[in-house]
Each structure stands twice: as structure tokens, then as C-alpha cells.
C-alpha atoms as a PDB file:
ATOM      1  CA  UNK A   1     105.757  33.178  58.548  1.00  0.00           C
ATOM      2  CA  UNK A   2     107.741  32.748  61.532  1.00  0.00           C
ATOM      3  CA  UNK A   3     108.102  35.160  64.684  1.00  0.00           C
ATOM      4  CA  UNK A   4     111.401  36.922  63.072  1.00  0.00           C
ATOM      5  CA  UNK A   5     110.026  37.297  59.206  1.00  0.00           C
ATOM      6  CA  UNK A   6     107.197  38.986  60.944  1.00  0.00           C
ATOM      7  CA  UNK A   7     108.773  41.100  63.218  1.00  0.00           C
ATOM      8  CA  UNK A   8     111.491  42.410  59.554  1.00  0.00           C
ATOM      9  CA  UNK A   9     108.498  42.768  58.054  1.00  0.00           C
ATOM     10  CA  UNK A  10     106.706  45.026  60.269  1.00  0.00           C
ATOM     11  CA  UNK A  11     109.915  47.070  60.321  1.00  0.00           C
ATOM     12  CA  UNK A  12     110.256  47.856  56.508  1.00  0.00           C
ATOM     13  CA  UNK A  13     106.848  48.805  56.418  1.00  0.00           C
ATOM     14  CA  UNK A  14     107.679  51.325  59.378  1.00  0.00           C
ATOM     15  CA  UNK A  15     110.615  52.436  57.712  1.00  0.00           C
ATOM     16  CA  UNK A  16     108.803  52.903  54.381  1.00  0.00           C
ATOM     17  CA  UNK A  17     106.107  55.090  56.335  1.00  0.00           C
ATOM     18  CA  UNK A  18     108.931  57.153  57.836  1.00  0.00           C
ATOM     19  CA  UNK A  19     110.402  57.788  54.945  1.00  0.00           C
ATOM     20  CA  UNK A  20     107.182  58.987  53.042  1.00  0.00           C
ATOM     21  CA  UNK A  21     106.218  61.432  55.606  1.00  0.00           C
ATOM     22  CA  UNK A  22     109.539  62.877  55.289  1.00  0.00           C
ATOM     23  CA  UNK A  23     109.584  63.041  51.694  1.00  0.00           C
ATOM     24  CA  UNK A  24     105.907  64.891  52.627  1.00  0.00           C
ATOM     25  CA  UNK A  25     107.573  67.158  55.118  1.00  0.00           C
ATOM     26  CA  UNK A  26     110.446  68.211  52.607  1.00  0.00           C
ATOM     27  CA  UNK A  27     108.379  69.084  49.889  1.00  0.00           C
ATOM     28  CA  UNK A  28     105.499  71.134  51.884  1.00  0.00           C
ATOM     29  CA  UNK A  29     108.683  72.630  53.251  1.00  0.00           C
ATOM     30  CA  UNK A  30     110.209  73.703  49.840  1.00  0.00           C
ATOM     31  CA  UNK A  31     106.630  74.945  48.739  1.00  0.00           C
ATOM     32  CA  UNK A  32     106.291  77.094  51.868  1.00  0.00           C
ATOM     33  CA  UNK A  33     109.693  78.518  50.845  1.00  0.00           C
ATOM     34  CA  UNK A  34     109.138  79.072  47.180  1.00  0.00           C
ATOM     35  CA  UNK A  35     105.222  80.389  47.959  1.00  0.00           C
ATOM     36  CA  UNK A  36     107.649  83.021  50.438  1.00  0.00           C
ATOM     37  CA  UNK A  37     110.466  83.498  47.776  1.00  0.00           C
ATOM     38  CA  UNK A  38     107.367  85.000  45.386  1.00  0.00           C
ATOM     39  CA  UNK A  39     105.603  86.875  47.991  1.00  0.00           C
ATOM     40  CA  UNK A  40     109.060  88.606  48.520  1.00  0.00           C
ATOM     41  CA  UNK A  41     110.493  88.980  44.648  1.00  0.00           C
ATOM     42  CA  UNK A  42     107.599  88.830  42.751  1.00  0.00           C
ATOM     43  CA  UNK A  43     107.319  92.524  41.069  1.00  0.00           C
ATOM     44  CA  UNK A  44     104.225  94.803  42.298  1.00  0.00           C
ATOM     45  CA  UNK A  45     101.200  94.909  39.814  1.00  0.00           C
ATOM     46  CA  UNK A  46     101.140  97.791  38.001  1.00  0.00           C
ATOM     47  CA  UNK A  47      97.583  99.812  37.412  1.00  0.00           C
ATOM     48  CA  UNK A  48      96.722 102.433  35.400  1.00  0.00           C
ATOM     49  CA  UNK A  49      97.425 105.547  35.882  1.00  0.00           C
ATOM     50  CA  UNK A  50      94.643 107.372  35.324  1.00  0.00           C
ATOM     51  CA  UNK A  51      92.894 105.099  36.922  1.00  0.00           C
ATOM     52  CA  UNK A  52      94.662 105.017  40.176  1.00  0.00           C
ATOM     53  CA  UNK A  53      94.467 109.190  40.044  1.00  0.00           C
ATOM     54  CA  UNK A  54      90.809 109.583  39.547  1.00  0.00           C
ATOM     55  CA  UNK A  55      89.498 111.939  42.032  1.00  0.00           C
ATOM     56  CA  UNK A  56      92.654 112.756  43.019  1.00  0.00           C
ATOM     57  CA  UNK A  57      94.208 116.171  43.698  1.00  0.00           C
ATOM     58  CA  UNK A  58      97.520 116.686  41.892  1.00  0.00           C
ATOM     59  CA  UNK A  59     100.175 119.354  41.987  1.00  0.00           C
ATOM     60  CA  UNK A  60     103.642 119.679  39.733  1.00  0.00           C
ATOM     61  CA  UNK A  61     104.320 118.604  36.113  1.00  0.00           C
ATOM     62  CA  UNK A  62     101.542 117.097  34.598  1.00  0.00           C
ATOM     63  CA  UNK A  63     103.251 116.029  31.486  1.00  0.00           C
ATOM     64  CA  UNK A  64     105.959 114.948  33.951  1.00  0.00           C
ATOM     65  CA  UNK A  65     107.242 110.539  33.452  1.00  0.00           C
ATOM     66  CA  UNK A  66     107.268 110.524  36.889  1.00  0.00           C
ATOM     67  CA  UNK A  67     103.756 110.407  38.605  1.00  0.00           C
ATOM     68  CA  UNK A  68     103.540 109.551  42.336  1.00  0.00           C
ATOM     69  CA  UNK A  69      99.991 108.636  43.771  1.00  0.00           C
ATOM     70  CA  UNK A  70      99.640 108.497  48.079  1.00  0.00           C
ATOM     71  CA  UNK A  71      96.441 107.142  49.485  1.00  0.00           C
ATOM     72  CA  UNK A  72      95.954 108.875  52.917  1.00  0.00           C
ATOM     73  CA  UNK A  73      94.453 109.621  55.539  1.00  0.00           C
ATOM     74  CA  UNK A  74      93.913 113.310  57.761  1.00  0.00           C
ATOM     75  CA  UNK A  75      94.078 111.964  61.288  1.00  0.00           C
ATOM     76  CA  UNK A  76      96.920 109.251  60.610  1.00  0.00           C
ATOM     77  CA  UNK A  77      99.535 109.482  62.691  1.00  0.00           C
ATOM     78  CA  UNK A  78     102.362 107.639  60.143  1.00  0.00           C
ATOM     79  CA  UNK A  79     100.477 110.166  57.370  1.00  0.00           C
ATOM     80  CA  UNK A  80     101.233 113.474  59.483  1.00  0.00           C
ATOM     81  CA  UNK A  81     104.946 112.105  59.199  1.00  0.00           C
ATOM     82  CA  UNK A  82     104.605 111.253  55.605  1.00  0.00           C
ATOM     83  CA  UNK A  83     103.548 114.679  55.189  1.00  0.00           C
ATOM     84  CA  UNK A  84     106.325 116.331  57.538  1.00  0.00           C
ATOM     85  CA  UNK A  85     109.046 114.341  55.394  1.00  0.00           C
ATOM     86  CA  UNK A  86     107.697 115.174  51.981  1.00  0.00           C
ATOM     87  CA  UNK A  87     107.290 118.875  52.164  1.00  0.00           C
ATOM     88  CA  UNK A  88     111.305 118.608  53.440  1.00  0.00           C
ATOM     89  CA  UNK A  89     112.200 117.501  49.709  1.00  0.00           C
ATOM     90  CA  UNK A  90     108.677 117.075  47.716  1.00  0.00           C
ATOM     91  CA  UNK A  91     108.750 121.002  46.411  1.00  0.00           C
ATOM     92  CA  UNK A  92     112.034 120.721  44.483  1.00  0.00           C
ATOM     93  CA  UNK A  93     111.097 117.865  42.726  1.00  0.00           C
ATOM     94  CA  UNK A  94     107.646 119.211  41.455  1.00  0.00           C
ATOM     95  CA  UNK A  95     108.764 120.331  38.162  1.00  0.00           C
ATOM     96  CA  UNK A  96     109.804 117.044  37.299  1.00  0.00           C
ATOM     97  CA  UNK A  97     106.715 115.093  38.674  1.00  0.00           C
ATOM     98  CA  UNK A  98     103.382 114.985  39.088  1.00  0.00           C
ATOM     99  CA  UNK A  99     102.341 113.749  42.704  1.00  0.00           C
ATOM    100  CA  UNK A 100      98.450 113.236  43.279  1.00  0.00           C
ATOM    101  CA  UNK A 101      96.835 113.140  46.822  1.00  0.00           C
ATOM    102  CA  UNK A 102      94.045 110.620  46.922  1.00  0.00           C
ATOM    103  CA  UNK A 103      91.091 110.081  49.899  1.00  0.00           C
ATOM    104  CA  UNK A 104      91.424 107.357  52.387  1.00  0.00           C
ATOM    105  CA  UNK A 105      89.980 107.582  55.741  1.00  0.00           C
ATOM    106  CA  UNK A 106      90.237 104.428  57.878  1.00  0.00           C
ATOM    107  CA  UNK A 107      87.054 105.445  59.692  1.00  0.00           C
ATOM    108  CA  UNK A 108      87.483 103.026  62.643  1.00  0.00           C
ATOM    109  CA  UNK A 109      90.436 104.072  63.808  1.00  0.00           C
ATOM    110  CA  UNK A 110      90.184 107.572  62.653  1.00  0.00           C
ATOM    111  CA  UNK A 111      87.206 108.904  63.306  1.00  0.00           C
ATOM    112  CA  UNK A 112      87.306 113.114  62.474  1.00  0.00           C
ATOM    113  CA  UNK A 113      89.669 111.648  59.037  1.00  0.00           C
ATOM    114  CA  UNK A 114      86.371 111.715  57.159  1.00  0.00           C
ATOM    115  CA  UNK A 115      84.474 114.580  57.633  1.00  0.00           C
ATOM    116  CA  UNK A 116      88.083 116.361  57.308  1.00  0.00           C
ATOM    117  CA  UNK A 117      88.567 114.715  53.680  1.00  0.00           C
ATOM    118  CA  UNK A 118      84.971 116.076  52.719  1.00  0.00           C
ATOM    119  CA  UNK A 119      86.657 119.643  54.571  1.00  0.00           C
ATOM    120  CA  UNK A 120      89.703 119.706  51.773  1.00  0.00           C
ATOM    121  CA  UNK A 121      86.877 119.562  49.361  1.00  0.00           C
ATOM    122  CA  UNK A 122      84.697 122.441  50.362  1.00  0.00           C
ATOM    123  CA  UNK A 123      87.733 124.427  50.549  1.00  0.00           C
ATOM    124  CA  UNK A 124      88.471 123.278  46.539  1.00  0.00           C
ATOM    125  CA  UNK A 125      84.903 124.568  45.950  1.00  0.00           C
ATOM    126  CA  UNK A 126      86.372 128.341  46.255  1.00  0.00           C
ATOM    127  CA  UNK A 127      89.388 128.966  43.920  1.00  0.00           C
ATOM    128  CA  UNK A 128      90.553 125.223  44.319  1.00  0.00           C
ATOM    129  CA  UNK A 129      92.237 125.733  48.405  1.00  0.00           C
ATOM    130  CA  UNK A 130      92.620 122.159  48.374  1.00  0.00           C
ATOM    131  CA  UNK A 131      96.136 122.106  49.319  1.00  0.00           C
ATOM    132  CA  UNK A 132      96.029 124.926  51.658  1.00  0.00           C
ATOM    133  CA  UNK A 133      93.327 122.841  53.264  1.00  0.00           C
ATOM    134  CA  UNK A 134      95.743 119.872  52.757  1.00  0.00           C
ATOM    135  CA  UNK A 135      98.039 121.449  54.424  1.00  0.00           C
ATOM    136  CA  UNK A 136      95.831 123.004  57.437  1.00  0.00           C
ATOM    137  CA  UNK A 137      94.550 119.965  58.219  1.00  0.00           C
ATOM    138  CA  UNK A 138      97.808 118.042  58.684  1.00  0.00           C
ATOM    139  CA  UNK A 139      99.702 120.522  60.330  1.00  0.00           C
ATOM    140  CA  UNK A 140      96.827 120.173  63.126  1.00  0.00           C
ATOM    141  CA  UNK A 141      96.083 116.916  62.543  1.00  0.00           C
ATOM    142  CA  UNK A 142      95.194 116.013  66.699  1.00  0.00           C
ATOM    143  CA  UNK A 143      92.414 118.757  66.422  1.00  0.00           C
ATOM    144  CA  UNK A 144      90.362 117.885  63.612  1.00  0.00           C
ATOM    145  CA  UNK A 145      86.681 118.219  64.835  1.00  0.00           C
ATOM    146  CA  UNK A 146      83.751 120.084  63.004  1.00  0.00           C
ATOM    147  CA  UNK A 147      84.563 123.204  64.611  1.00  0.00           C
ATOM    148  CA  UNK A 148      88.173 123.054  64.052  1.00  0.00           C
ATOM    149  CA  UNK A 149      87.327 122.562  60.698  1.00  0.00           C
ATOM    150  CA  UNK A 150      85.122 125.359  60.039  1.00  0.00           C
ATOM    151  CA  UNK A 151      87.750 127.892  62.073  1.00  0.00           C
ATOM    152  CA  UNK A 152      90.387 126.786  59.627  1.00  0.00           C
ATOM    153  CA  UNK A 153      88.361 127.976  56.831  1.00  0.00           C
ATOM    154  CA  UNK A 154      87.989 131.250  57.918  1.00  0.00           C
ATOM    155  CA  UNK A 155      92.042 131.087  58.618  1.00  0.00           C
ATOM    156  CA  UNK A 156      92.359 130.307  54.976  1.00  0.00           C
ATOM    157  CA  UNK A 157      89.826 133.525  54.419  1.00  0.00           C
ATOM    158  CA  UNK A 158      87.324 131.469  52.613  1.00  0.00           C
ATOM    159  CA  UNK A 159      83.535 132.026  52.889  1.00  0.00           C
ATOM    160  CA  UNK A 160      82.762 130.577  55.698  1.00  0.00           C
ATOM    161  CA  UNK A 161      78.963 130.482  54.931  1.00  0.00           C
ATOM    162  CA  UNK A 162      79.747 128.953  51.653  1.00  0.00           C
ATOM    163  CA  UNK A 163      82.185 126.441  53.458  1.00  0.00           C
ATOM    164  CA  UNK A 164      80.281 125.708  56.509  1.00  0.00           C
ATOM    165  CA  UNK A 165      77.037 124.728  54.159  1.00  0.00           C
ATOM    166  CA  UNK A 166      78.738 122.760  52.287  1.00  0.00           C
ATOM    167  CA  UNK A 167      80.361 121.001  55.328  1.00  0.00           C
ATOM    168  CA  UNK A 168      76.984 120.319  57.181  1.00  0.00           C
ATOM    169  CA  UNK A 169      75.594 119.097  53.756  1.00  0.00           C
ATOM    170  CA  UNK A 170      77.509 116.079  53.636  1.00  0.00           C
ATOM    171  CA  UNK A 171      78.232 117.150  49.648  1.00  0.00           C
ATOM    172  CA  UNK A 172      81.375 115.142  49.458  1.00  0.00           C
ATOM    173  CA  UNK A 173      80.985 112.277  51.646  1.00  0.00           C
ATOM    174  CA  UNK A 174      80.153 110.280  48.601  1.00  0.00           C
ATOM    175  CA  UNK A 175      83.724 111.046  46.484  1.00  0.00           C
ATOM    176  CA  UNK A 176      85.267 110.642  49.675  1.00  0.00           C
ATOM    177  CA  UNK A 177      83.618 107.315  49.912  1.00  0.00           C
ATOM    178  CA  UNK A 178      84.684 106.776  46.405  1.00  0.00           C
ATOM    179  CA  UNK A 179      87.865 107.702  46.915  1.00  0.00           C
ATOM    180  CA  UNK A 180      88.446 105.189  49.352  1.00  0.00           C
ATOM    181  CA  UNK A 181      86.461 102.343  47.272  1.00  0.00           C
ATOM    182  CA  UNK A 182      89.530 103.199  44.937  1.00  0.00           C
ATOM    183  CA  UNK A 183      92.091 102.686  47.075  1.00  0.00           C
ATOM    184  CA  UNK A 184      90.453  98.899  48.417  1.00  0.00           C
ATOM    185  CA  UNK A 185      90.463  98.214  44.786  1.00  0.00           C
ATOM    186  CA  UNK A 186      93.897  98.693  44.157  1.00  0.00           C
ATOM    187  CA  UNK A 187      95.129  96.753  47.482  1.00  0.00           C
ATOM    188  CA  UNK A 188      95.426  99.734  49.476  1.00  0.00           C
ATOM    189  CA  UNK A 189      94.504  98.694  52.943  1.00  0.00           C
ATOM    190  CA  UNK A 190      96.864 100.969  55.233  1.00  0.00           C
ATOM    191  CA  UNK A 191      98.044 104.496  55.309  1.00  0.00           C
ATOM    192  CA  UNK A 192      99.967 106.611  53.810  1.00  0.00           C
ATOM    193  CA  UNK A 193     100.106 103.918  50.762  1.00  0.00           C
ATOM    194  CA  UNK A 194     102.269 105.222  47.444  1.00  0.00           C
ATOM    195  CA  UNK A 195     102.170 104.377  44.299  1.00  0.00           C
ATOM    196  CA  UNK A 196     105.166 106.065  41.873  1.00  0.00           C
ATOM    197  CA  UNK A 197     104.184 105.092  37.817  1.00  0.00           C
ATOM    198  CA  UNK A 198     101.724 102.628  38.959  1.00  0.00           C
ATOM    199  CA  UNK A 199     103.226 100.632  41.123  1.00  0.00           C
ATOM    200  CA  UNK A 200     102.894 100.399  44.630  1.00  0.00           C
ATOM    201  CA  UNK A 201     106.209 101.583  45.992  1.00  0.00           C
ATOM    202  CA  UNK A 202     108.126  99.806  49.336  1.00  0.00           C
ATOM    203  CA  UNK A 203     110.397 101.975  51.202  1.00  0.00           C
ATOM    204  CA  UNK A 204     111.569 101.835  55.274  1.00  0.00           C
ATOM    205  CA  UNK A 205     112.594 105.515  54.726  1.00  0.00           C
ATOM    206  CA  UNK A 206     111.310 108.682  53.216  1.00  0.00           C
ATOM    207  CA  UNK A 207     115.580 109.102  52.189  1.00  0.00           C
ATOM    208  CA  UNK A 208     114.842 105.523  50.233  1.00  0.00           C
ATOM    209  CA  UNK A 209     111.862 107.067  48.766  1.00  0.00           C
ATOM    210  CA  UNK A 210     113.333 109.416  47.810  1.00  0.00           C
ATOM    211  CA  UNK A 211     115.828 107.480  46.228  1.00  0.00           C
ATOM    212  CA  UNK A 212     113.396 106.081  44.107  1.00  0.00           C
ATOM    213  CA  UNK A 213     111.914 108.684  42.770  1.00  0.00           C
ATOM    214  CA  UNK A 214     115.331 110.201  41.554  1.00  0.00           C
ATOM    215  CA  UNK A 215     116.078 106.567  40.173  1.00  0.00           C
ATOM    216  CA  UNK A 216     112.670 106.817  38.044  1.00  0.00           C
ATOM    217  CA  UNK A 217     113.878 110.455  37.214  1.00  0.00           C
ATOM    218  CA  UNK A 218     116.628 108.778  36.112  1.00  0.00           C
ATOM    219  CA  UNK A 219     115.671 106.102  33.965  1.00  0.00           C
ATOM    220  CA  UNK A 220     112.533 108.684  32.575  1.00  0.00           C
END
């Protein structure tokens, strides 16, 4: 072969190489894009609803169509806001809905957002206080150690004996635990995390939530 049949022949094979690593590059390209299109568009899984409740605490319509689940967390800053928001619309909606408060302490981060979880359920123990406790414990959710705890119970006028004991006992470390076993199992890995009819619910503002919840209403 001479010097110049060489030399053409070394440059279709180059040119055949460039071209199959672009054809490569396009399509890992388009799968990136597609794998992102899903990610983005792909509807939520939906779980049962009992399933996602058990535990739980839950206030309003229990026969309601509507059923709103929130996985959360005591000491969390972003749940202190969740909370501030929702009690600015939540209470004229509970006749229509059922919304169910479930455990999730991110221990690492948080560390009193346990022991005040097991706190909310002492304070059930004693005509079910749970959401006064709920309450308490949010609206002084940057003092949330043992003491503070036990000083809230006797501001809710609760036996204090009964509530301390059961504090110190550790009684409800293991639903709490539970309760946040739940939540891993369902893809929960953040707080405040909702779920409204079994789905987990995406929202940049409580208004959108909001919005979402009359849209179920709606549609109910």
C-alpha cells in the first residue's frame, strides 16, 4: 500500500472512532436526561394509609377523604415553622380531614428531639394531652431539656409524679424508635415530611400546601 493509501486509511478509521464516541456521548446524554425527566414527573408511590398512620396521633374527621400524615421532629427548626404555618389555617380545615402527627427524631442533629417525643407520650398517658404536649413542646422548641420537659408537665397540670416516672423510665423510647423505623421505611429521611392520601406531598410553600389540600377537598 503506498505512503498516501496508508495515510486515507488511517484517517477513516479516525473518523469512524470519532464518530462512535459521539454517537456514545449522545445517547449517555439522552439517558441522563430521560433518567432526570422520571426522577422529576414520575408520580410519588402511594402507601397505605393505615399503614403510614400507625402510631400516629390524629386529630379532625376520621371518616374524613382527606388524610394528611407529617413525619417530624420536636427540635427541628423547618418543623417549628411547619407548625407556626399550620395552626394559621390547619383548625378550619379539621372537620374535613384527618391530619396524623407521626415520631421522627433525627437524633444527630437533634439531640433533646427524642426524649421530647417519648415527653408527648407520657403526657397521652393522662387523659390523652398529647397535643397540648404537641403544642408545648414546639412553641419552646430551643428549650427542650429533661427539666424543661418535666416543668411543662406541671404547666399542663398533669401528675407530675406520674409524668416524671414515666419520663425517667424510658417507657416510650421504643414506639418512638418505631415510629421513626416507619418513617425510613416509607422514604422519609428529612423533616417535617407530609404525606396527604398516601402520597408524599411536594410543596415550596405552606400557601401551596395548602392549595393542595383544598384541591383533594375538591376532587373528594
Amino acid at each position: 500500500m503506498s505512503r498516501l493509501k496508508e495515510m486515507k486509511a488511517a484517517g477513516n478509521d479516525g473518523e469512524s472512532s470519532g464518530l462512535l464516541y459521539t454517537v456514545i456521548g449522545v445517547a449517555l446524554v439522552i439517558a441522563v436526561l430521560a433518567a432526570f425527566y422520571l426522577f422529576l414527573f414520575s408520580p410519588q408511590p402511594k402507601f397505605g394509609l393505615d399503614a403510614l398512620e400507625k402510631g400516629g396521633h390524629s386529630e379532625g374527621n376520621p371518616d374524613s377523604k382527606v388524610r394528611i400524615v407529617e413525619f417530624s421532629d420536636f427540635e427541628c427548626p423547618a418543623c417549628g415553622d411547619a407548625y407556626d404555618q399550620l395552626k394559621t389555617f390547619l383548625p378550619q380545615y379539621l372537620d374535613r380531614v384527618k391530619f396524623t402527627y407521626m415520631h421522627f427524631p433525627i437524633s444527630n442533629l437533634h439531640p433533646f428531639a427524642k426524649k421530647a417525643a417519648e415527653s408527648s407520650e407520657c403526657a397521652a398517658e393522662q387523659g390523652d394531652h398529647f397535643w397540648a404536649m404537641h403544642d408545648k413542646l414546639f412553641d419552646n422548641r430551643r428549650n427542650l431539656a429533661v427539666s424543661d420537659l418535666k416543668g411543662y408537665a406541671k404547666d399542663l397540670g398533669l401528675d407530675t409524679n406520674a409524668f416524671n416516672s414515666c419520663l425517667e423510665s424510658g417507657r416510650y423510647a421504643t414506639a418512638v424508635a418505631s415510629s421513626f423505623s416507619l418513617g425510613r421505611g416509607f422514604g422519609v429521611s428529612g423533616t417535617p415530611t407530609f404525606f396527604i392520601n398516601g402520597e408524599k406531598a411536594n410543596f415550596d410553600s405552606y400557601a401551596q400546601l395548602r392549595q393542595i389540600i383544598d384541591q383533594k377537598l375538591a376532587s373528594g
